[in-house]
C-alpha atoms as a PDB file:
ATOM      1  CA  UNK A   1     106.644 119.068  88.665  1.00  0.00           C
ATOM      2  CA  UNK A   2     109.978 118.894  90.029  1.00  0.00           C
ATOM      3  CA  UNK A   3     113.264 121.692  90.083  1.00  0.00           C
ATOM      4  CA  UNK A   4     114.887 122.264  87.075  1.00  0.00           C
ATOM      5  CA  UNK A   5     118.292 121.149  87.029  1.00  0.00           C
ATOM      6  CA  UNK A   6     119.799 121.766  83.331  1.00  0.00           C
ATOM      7  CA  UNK A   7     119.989 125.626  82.105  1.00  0.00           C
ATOM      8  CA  UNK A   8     117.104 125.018  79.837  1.00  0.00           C
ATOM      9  CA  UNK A   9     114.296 123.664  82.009  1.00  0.00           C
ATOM     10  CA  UNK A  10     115.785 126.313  84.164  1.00  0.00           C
ATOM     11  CA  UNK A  11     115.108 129.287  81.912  1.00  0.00           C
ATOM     12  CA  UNK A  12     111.592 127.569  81.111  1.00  0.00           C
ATOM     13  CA  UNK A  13     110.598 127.642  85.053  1.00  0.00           C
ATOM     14  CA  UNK A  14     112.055 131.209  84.880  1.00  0.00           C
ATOM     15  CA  UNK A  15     109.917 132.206  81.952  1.00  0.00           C
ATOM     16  CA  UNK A  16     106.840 134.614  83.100  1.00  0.00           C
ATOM     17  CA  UNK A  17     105.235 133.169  79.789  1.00  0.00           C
ATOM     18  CA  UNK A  18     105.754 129.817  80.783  1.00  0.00           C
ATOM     19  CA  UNK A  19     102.992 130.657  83.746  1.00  0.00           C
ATOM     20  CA  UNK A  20     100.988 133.168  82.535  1.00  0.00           C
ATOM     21  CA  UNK A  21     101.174 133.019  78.285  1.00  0.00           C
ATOM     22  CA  UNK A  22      99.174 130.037  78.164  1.00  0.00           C
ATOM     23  CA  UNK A  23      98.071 129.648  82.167  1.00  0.00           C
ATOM     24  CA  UNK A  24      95.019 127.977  81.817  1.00  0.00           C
ATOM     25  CA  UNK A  25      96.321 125.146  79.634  1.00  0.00           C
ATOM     26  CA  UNK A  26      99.634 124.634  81.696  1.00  0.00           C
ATOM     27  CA  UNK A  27      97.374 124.598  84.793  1.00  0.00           C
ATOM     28  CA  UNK A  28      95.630 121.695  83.336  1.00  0.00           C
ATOM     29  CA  UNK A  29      98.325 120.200  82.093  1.00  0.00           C
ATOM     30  CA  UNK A  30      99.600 119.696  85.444  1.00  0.00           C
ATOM     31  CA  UNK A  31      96.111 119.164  87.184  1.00  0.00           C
ATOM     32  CA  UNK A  32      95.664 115.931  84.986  1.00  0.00           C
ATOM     33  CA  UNK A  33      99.002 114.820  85.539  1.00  0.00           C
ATOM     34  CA  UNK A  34      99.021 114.866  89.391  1.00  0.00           C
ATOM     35  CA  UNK A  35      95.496 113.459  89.434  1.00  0.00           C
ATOM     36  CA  UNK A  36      96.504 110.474  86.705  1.00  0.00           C
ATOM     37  CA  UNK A  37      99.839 109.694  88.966  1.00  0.00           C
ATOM     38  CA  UNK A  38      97.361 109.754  92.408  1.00  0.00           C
ATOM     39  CA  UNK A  39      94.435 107.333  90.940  1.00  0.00           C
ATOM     40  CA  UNK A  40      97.180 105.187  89.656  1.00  0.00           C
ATOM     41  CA  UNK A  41      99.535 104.788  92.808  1.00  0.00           C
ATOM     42  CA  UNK A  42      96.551 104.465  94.774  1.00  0.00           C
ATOM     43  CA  UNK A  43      95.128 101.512  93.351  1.00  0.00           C
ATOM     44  CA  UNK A  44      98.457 100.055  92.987  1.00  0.00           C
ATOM     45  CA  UNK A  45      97.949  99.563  96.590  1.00  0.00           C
ATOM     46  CA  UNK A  46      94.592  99.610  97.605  1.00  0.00           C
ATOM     47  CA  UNK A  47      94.951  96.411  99.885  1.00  0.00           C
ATOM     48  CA  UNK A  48      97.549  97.647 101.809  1.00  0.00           C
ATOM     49  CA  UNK A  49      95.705 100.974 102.327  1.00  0.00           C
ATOM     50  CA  UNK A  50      92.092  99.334 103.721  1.00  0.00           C
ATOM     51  CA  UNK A  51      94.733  96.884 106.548  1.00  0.00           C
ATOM     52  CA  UNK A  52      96.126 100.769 107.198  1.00  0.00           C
ATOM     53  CA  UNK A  53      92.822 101.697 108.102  1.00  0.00           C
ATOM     54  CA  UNK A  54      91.458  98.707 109.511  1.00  0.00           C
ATOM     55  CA  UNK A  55      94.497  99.259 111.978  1.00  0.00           C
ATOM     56  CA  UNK A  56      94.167 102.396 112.858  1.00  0.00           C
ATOM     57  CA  UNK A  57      90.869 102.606 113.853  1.00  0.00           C
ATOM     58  CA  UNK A  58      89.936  99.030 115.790  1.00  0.00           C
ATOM     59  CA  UNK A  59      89.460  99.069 119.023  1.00  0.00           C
ATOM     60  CA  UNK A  60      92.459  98.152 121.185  1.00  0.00           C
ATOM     61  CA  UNK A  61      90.693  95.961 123.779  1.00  0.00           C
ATOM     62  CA  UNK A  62      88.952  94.262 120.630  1.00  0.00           C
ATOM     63  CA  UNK A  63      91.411  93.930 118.383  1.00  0.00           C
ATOM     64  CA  UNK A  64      90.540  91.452 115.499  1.00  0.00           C
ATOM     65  CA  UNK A  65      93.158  92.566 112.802  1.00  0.00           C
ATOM     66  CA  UNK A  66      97.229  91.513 113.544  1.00  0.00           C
ATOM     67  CA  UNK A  67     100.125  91.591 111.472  1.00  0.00           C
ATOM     68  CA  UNK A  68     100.148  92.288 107.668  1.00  0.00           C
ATOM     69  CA  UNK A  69     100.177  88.681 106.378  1.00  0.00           C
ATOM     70  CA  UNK A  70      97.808  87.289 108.911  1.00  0.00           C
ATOM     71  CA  UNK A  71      95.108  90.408 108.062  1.00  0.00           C
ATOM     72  CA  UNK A  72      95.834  90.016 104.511  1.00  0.00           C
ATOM     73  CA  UNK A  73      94.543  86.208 104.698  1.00  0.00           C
ATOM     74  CA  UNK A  74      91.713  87.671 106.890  1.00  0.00           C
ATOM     75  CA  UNK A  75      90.242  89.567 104.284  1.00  0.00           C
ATOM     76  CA  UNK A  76      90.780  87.522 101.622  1.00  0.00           C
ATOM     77  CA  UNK A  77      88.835  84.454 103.749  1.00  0.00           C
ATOM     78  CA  UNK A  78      86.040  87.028 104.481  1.00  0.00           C
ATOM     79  CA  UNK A  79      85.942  89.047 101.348  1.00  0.00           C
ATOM     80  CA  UNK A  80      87.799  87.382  98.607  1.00  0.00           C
ATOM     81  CA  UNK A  81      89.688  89.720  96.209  1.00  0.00           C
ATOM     82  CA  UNK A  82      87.126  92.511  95.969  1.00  0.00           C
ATOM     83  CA  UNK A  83      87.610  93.432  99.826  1.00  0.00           C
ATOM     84  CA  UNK A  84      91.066  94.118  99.072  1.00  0.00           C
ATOM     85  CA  UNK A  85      89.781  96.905  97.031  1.00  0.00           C
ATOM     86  CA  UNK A  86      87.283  97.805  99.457  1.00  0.00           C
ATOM     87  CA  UNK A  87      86.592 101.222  99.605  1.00  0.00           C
ATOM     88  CA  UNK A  88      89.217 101.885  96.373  1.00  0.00           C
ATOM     89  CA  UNK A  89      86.030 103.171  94.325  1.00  0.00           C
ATOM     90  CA  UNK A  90      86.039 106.417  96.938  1.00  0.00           C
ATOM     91  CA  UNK A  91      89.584 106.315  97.244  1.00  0.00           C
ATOM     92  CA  UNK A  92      89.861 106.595  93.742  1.00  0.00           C
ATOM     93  CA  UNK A  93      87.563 109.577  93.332  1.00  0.00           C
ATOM     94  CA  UNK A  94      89.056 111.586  95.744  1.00  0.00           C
ATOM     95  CA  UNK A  95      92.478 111.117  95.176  1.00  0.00           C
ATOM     96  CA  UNK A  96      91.628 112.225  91.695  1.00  0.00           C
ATOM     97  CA  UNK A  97      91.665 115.746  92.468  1.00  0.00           C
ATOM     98  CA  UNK A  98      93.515 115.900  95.992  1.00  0.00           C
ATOM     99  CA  UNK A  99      96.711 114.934  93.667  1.00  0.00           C
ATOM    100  CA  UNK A 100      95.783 116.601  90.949  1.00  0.00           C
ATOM    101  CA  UNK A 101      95.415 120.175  93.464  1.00  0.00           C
ATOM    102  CA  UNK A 102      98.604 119.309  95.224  1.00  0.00           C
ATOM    103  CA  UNK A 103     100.717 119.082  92.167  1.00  0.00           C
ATOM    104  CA  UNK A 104      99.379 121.396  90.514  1.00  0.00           C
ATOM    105  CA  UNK A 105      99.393 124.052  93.418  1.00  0.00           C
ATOM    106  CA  UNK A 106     102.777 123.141  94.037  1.00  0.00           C
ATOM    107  CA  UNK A 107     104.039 123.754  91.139  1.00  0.00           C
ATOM    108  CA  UNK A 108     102.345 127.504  90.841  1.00  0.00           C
ATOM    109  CA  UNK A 109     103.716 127.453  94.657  1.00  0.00           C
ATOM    110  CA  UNK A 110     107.144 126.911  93.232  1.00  0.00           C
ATOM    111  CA  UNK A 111     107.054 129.446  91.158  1.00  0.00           C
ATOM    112  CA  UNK A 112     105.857 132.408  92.839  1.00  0.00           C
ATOM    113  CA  UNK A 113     107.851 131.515  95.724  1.00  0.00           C
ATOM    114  CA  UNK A 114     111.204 131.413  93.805  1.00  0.00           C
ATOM    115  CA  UNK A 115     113.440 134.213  94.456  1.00  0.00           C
ATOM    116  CA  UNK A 116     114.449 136.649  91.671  1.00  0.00           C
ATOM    117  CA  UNK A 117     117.730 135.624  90.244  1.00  0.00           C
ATOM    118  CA  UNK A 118     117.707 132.137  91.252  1.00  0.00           C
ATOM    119  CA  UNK A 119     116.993 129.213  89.316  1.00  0.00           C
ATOM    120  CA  UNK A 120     116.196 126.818  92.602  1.00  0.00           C
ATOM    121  CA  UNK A 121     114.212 127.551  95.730  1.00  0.00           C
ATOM    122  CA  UNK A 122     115.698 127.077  99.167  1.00  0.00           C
ATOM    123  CA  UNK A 123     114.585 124.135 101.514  1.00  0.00           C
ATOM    124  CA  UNK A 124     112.439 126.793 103.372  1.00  0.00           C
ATOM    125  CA  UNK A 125     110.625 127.917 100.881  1.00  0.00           C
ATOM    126  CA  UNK A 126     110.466 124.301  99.153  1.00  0.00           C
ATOM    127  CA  UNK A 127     108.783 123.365 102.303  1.00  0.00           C
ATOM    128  CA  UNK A 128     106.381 126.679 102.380  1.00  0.00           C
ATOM    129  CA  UNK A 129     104.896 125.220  99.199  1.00  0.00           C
ATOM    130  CA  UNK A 130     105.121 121.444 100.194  1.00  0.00           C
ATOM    131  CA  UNK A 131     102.903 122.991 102.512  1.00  0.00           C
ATOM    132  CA  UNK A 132     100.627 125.287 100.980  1.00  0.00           C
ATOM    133  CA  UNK A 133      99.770 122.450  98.301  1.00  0.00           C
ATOM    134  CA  UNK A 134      98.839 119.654 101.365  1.00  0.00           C
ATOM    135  CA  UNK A 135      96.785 122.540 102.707  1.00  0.00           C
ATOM    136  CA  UNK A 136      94.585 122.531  99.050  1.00  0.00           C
ATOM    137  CA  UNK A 137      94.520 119.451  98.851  1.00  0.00           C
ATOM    138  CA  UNK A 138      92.976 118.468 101.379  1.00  0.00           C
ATOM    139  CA  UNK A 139      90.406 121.120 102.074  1.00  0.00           C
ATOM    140  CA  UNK A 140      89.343 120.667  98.790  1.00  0.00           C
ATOM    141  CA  UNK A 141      88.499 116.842  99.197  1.00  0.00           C
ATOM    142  CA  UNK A 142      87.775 115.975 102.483  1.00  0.00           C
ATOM    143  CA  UNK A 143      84.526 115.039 102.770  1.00  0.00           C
ATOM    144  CA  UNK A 144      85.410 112.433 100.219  1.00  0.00           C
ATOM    145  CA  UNK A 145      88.312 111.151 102.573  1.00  0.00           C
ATOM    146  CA  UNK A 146      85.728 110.576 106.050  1.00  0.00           C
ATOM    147  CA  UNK A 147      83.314 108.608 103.526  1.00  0.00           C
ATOM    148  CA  UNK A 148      86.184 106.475 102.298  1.00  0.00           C
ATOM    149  CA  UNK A 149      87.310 105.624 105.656  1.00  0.00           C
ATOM    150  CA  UNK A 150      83.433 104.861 106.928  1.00  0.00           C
ATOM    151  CA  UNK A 151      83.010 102.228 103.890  1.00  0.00           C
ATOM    152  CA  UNK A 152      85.975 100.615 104.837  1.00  0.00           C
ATOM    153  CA  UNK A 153      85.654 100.208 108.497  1.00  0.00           C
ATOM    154  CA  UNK A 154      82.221  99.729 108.147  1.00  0.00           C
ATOM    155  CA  UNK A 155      82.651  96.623 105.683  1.00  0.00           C
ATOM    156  CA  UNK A 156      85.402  95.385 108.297  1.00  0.00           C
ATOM    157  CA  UNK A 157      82.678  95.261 111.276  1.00  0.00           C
ATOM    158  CA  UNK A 158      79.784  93.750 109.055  1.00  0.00           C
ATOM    159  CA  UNK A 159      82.747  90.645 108.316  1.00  0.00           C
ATOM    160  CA  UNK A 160      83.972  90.755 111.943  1.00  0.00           C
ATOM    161  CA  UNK A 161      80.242  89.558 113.153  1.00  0.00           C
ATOM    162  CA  UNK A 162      79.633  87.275 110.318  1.00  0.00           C
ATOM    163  CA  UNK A 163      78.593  84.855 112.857  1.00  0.00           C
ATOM    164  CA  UNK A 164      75.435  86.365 113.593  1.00  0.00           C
ATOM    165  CA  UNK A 165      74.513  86.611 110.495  1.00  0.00           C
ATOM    166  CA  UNK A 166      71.363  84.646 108.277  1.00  0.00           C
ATOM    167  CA  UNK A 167      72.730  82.137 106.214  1.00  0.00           C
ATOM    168  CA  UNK A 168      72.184  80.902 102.988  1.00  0.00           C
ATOM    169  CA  UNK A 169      71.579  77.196 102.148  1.00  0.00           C
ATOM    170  CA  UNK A 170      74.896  76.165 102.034  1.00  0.00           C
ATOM    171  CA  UNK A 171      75.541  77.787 105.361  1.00  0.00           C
ATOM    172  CA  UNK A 172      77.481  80.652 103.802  1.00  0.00           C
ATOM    173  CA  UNK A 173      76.689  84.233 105.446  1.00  0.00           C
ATOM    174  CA  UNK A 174      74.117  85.947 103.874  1.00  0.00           C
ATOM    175  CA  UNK A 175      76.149  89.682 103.423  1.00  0.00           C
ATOM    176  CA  UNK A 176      73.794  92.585 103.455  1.00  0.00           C
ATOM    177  CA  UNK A 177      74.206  95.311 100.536  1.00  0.00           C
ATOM    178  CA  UNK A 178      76.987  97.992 101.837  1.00  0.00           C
ATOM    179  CA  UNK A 179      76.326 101.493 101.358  1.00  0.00           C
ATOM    180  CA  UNK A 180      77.914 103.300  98.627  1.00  0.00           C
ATOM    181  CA  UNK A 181      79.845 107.021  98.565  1.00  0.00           C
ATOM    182  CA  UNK A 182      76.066 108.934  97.920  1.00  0.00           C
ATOM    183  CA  UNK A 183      74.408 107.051 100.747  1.00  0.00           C
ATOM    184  CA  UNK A 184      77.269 107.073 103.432  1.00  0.00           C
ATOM    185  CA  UNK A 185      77.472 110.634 102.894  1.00  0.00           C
ATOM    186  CA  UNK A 186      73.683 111.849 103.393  1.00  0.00           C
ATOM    187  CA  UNK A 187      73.990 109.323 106.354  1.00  0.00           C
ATOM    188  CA  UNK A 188      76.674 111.302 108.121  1.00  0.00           C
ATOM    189  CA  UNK A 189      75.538 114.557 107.501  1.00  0.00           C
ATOM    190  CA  UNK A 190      71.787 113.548 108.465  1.00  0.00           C
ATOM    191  CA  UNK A 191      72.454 111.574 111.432  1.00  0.00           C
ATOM    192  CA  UNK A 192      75.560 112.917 112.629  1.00  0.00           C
ATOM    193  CA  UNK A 193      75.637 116.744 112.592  1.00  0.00           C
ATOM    194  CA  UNK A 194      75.249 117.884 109.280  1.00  0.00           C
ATOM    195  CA  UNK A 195      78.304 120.237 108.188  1.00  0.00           C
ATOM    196  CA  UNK A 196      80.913 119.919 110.897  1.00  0.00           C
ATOM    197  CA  UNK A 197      80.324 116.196 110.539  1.00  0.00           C
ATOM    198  CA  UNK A 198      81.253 116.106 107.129  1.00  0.00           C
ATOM    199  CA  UNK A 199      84.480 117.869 108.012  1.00  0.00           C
ATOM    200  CA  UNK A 200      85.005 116.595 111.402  1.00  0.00           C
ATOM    201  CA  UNK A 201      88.610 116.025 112.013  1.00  0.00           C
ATOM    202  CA  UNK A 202      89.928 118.557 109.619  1.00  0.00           C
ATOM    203  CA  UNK A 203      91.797 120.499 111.877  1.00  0.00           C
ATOM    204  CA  UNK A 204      93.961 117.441 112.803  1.00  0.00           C
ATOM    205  CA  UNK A 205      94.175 116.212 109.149  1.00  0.00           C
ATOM    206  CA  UNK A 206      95.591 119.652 108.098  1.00  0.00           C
ATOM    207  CA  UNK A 207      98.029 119.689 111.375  1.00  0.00           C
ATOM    208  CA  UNK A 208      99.190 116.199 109.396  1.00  0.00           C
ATOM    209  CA  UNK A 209      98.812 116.827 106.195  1.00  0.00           C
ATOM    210  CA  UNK A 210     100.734 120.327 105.708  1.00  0.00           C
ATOM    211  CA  UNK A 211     104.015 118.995 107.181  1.00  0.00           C
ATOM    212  CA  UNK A 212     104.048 115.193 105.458  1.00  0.00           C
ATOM    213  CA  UNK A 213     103.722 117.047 102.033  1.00  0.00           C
ATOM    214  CA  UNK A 214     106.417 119.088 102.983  1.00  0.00           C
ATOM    215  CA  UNK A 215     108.645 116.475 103.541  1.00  0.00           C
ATOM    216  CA  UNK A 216     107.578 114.888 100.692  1.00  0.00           C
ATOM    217  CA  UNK A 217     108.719 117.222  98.012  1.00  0.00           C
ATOM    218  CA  UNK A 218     111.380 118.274 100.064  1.00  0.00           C
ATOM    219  CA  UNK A 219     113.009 114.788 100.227  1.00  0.00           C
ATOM    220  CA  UNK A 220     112.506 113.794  97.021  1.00  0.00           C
ATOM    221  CA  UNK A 221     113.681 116.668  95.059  1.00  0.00           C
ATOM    222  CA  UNK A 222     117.072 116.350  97.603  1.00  0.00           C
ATOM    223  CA  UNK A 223     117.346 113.127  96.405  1.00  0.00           C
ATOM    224  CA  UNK A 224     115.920 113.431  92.788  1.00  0.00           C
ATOM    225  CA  UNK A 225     118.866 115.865  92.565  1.00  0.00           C
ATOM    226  CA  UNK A 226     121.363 113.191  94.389  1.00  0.00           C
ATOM    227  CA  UNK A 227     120.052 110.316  91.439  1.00  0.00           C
ATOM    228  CA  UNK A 228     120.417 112.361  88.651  1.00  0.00           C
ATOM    229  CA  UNK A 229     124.410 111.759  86.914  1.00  0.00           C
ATOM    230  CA  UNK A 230     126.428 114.362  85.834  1.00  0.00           C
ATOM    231  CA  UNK A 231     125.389 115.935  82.342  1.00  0.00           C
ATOM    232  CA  UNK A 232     121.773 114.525  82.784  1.00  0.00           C
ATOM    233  CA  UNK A 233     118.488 116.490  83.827  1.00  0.00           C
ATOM    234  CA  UNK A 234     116.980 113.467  85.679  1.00  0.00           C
ATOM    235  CA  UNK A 235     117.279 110.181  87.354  1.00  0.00           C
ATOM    236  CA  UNK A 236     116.452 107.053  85.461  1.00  0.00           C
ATOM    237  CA  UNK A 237     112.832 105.865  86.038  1.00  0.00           C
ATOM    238  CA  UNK A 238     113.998 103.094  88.588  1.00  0.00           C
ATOM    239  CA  UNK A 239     115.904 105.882  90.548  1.00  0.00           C
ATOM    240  CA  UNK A 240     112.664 107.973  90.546  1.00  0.00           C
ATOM    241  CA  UNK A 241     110.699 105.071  91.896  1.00  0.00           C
ATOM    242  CA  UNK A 242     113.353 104.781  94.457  1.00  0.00           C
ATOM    243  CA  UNK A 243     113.811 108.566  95.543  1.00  0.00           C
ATOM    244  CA  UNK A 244     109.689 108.563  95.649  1.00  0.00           C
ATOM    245  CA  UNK A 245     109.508 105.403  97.988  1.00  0.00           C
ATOM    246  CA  UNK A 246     112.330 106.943 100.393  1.00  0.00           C
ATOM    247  CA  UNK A 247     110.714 110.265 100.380  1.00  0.00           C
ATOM    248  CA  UNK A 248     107.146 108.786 101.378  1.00  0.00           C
ATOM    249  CA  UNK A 249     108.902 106.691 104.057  1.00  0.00           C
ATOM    250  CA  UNK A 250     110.725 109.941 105.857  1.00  0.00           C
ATOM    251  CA  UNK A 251     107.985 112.047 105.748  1.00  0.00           C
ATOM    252  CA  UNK A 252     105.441 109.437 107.007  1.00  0.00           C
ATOM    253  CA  UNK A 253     107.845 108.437 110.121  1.00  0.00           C
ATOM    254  CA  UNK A 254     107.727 111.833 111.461  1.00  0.00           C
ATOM    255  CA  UNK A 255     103.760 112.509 110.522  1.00  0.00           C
ATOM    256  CA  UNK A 256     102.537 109.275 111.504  1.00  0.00           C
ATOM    257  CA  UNK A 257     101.015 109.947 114.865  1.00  0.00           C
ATOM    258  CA  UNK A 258      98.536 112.738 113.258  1.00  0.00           C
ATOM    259  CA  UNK A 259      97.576 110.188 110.668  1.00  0.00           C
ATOM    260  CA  UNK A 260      96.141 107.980 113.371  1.00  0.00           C
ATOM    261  CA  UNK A 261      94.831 110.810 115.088  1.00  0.00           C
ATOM    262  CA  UNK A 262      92.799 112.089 112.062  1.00  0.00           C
ATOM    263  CA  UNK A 263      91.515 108.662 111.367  1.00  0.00           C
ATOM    264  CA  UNK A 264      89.986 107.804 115.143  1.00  0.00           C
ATOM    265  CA  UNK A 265      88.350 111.170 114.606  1.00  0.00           C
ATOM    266  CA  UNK A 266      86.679 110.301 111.635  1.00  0.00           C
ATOM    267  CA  UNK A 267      84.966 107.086 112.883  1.00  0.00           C
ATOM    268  CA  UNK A 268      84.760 108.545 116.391  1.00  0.00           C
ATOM    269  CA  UNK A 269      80.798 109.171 115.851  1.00  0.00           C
ATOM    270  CA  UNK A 270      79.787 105.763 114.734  1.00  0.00           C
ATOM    271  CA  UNK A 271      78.381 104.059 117.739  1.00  0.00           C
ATOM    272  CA  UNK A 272      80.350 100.726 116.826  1.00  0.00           C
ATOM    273  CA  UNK A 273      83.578 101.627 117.482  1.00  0.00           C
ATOM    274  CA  UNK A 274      82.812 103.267 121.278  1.00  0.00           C
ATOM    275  CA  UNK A 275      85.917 105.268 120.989  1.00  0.00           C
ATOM    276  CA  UNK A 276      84.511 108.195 122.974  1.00  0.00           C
ATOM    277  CA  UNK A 277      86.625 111.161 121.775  1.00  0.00           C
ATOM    278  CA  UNK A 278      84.929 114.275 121.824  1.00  0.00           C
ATOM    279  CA  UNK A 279      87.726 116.535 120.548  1.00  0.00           C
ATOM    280  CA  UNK A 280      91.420 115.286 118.982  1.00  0.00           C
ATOM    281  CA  UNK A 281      93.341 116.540 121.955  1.00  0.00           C
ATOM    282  CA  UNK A 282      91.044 113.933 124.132  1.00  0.00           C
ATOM    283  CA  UNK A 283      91.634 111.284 121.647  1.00  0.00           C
ATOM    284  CA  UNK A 284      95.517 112.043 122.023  1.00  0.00           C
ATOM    285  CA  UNK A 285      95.418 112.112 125.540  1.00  0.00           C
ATOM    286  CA  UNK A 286      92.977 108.816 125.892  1.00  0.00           C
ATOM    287  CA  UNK A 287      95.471 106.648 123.251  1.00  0.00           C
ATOM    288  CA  UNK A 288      98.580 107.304 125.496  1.00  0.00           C
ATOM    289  CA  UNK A 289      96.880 106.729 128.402  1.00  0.00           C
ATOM    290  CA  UNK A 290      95.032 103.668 127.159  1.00  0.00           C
ATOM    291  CA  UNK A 291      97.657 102.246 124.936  1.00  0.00           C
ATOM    292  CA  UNK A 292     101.133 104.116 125.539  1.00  0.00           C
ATOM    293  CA  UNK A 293     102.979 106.121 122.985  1.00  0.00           C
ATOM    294  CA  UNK A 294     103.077 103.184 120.874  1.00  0.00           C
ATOM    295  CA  UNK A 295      99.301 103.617 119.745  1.00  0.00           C
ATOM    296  CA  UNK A 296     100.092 106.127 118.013  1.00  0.00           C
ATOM    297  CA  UNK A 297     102.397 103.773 115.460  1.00  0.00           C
ATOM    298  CA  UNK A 298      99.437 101.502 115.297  1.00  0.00           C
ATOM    299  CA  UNK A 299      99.679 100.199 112.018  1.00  0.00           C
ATOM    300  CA  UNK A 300     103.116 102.050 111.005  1.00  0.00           C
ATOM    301  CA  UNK A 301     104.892  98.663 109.362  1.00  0.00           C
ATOM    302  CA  UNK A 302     101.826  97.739 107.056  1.00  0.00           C
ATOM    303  CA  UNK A 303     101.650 101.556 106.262  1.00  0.00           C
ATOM    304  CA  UNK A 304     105.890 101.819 104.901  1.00  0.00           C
ATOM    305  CA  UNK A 305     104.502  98.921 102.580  1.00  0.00           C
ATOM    306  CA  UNK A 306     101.742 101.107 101.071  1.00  0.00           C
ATOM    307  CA  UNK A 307     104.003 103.955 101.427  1.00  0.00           C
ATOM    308  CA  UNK A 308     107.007 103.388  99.547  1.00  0.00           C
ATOM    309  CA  UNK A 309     105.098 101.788  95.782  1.00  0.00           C
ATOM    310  CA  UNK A 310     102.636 104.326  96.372  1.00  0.00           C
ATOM    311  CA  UNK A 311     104.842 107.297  96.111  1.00  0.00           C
ATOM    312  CA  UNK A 312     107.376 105.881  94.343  1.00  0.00           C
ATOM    313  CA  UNK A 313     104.201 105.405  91.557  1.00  0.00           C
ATOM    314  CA  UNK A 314     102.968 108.465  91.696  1.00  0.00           C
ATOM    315  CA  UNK A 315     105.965 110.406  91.282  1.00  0.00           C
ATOM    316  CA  UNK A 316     107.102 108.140  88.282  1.00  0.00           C
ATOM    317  CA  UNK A 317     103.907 108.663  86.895  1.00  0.00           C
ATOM    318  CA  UNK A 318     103.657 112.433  87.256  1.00  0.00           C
ATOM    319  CA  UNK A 319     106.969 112.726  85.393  1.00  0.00           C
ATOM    320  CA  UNK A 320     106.044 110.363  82.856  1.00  0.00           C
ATOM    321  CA  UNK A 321     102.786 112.504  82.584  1.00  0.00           C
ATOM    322  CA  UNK A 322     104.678 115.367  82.179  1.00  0.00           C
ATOM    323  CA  UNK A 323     106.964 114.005  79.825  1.00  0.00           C
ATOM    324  CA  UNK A 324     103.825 112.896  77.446  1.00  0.00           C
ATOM    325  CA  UNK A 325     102.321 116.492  77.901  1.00  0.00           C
ATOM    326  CA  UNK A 326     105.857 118.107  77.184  1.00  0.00           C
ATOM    327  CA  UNK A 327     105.813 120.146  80.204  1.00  0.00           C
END
């Protein structure tokens, strides 16, 4: 996936027939790499991603998740190990292709974009296709992303009220049957508007997305390139974890705030939460007013934990992909 830096990966990037002799295949090639390196990072940390969400989208005057390790215990005490990978199923299945696009994509990106003559592209148009392949991405799985965030929130609430629920003879909760990615789906689009339902809060997710990708690839080819020693033509695979996890960190600092944004947007038609946005400029405008500029951070420590393995993982694993592939 990643810049050449030794004269014969160089000349390979450079090679017209290294895109277009065999295009299909090389397409694929890097498709099933970036979607093996997304499935795998992403269920490396599935817990950590459902307290992200949980976070994100509870209510502030009823707040009922705090801290990592005391929300961790929470749904391990309500849940057991399965509702740490709550949700993981449709996480899973979507981050399938949305990795496997924005690799892939990037990589074509790369290439066209690269100026004649030169064997690297500048941070410009590095970020141009950091860009382009979060843009893909995303439009290309986002219904899949609103019904992964509905199953997890909505398995939170049915926990949260456990109280009210029938019991069973030993005075457990009785837990009623959650509904899977099929069902949660032809509920939103029945009940909740149909089309723009399905992709309600795209705008803001692609306002987030484009730019964190960006930064992604932009950081970690920067410091891919720092990591690698003199003579070599890449880091070690410790160094790659490394560069990944810093990377993800940088880019999710300064994209955070639309992350939150696209999430209350996404759960802002289910009549349990009550968060009343009817567009994401009022949701903006209602967090700082209702819970300062620091709302927008909700959840940002629990999220650099999920962060840094994840991409760290995924990047490792694309390359090791790659290496397998002989690409």
């Amino acid at each position: 996936m990643f810049l050449a830096f030794n004269p014969q990966e160089k000349s390979k990037l450079l090679s017209t027939s290294y895109w277009f002799g065999n295009t299909d295949i090389l397409w694929l090639k890097h498709f099933i790499a970036g979607g093996v390196a997304g499935a795998v990072s992403r269920t490396v940390v599935s817990p950590l991603e459902r307290m992200k969400i949980l976070f994100q989208v509870q209510n502030s005057n009823k707040s009922s998740y705090s801290g990592v390790v005391g929300t961790l215990k929470k749904i391990w005490k309500e849940e057991g190990f399965l509702g740490y990978m709550r949700g993981n199923g449709t996480n899973v299945i979507r981050i399938f292709p949305y990795s496997a696009v924005q690799f892939a994509t990037y990589e074509k990106l790369k290439y066209l974009l690269m100026e004649k003559g030169k064997s690297e592209l500048d941070t410009k148009r590095r970020l141009l296709a950091g860009a382009g392949a979060g843009i893909a991405s995303v439009i290309t799985t986002y219904p899949l992303d609103i019904v992964r965030t509905r199953i997890s929130v909505q398995t939170g609430q049915v926990y949260e009220n456990a109280a009210n629920l029938p019991k069973d003879a030993k005075g457990r909760p009785i837990i009623p049957k959650m509904p899977g990615i099929s069902k949660t789906f032809i509920n939103i689009y029945k009940n909740e508007g149909g089309f723009r339902a399905i992709f309600r809060g795209l705008g803001a997710t692609l306002f987030g997305v484009a730019p964190y990708v960006a930064l992604n690839f932009q950081c970690y080819e920067v410091l891919r390139k720092f990591f690698t020693p003199i003579g070599e033509s890449s880091p070690s695979g410790i160094n790659k974890l490394v560069c990944g996890a810093i990377a993800g960190c940088i880019a999710q600092t300064f994209t955070y705030p639309l992350d939150v944004l696209r999430r209350k947007m996404q759960v802002a038609s289910m009549s349990e939460m009550d968060l009343g946005y009817t567009s994401t400029w009022d949701a903006l405008k209602k967090i700082i007013k209702q819970e300062g500029p620091k709302g927008l951070y909700r959840g940002l420590v629990p999220n650099y934990l999920k962060v840094a393995p994840a991409i760290g993982v995924s990047f490792w694993t694309y390359e090791f992909c790659k290496d397998i592939f002989k690409i």
